[in-house]
Protein backbone atom coordinates (compact mmCIF):
# COMPACT_ATOMS: atom_id res chain seq x y z
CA UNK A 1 11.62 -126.29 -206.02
CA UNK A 2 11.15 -126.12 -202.29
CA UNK A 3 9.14 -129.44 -202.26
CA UNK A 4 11.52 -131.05 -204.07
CA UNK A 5 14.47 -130.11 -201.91
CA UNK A 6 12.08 -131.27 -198.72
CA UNK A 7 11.80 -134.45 -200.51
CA UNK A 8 15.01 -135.32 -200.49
CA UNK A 9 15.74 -134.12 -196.93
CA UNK A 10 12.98 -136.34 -195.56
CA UNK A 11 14.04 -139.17 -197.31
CA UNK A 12 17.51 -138.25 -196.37
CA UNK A 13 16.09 -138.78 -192.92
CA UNK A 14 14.65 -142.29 -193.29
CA UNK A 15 17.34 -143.40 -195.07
CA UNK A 16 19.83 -142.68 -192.66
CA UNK A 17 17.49 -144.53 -190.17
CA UNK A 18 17.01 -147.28 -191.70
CA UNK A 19 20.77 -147.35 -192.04
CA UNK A 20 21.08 -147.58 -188.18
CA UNK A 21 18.08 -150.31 -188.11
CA UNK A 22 20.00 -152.43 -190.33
CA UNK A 23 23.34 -152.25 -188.31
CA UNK A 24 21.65 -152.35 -184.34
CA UNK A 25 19.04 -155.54 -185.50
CA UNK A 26 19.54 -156.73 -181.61
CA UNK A 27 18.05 -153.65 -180.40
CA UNK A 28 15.34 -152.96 -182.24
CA UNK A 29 13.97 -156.45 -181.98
CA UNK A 30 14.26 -156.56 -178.34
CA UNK A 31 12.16 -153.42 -178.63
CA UNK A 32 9.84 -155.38 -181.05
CA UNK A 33 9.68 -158.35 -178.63
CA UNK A 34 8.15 -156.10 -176.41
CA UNK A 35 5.26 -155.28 -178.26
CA UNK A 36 4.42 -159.10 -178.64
CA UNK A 37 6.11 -159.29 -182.64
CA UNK A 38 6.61 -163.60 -182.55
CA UNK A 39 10.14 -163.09 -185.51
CA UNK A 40 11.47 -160.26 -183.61
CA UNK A 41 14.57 -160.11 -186.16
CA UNK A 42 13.12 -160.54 -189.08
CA UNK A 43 10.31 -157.65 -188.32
CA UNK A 44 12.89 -155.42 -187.42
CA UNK A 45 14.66 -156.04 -190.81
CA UNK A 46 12.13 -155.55 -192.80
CA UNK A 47 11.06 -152.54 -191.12
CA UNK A 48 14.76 -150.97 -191.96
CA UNK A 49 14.70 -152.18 -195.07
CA UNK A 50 11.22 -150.84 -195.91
CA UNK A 51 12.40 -146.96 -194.75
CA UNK A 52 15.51 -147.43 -196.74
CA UNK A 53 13.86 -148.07 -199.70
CA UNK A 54 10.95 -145.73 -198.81
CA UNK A 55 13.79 -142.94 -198.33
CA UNK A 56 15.66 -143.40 -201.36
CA UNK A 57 12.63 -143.40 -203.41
CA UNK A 58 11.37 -139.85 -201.86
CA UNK A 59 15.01 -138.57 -202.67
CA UNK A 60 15.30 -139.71 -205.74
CA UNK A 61 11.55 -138.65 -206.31
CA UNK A 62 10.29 -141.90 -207.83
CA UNK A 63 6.84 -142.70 -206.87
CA UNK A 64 6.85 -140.19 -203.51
CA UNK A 65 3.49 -140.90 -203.03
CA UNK A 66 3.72 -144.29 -202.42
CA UNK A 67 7.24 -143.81 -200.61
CA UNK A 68 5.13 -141.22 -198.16
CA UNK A 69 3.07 -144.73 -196.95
């Protein structure tokens, strides 16, 4: 019970990040540029993307072992 209530709070979590990812692109990419990424924009979507989906599928409990990668 406990682990699946954690579950879905952590995936609460990444969702929610990913979220903000999706909707500040400019900032995260500059970030990205930083670290030498050549498609800043398109890393940092993907990235978002990727914790949404990872997120959703730890809340929803669907295949939380691979959503925990």
């Amino acid at each position: 019970m406990i682990r699946r209530v954690a579950r879905a709070l952590l995936g609460a979590a990444f969702v929610s990040s990913g979220v903000e990812g999706l909707r500040d692109v400019d900032r995260r990419a500059a970030r990205a540029q930083s670290y030498g990424v050549s498609d800043t924009v398109t890393v940092s979507r993907a990235v978002a993307g990727t914790q949404v989906l990872g997120g959703a599928l730890l809340a929803i409990n669907r295949l939380p072992r691979l959503a925990s990668l």
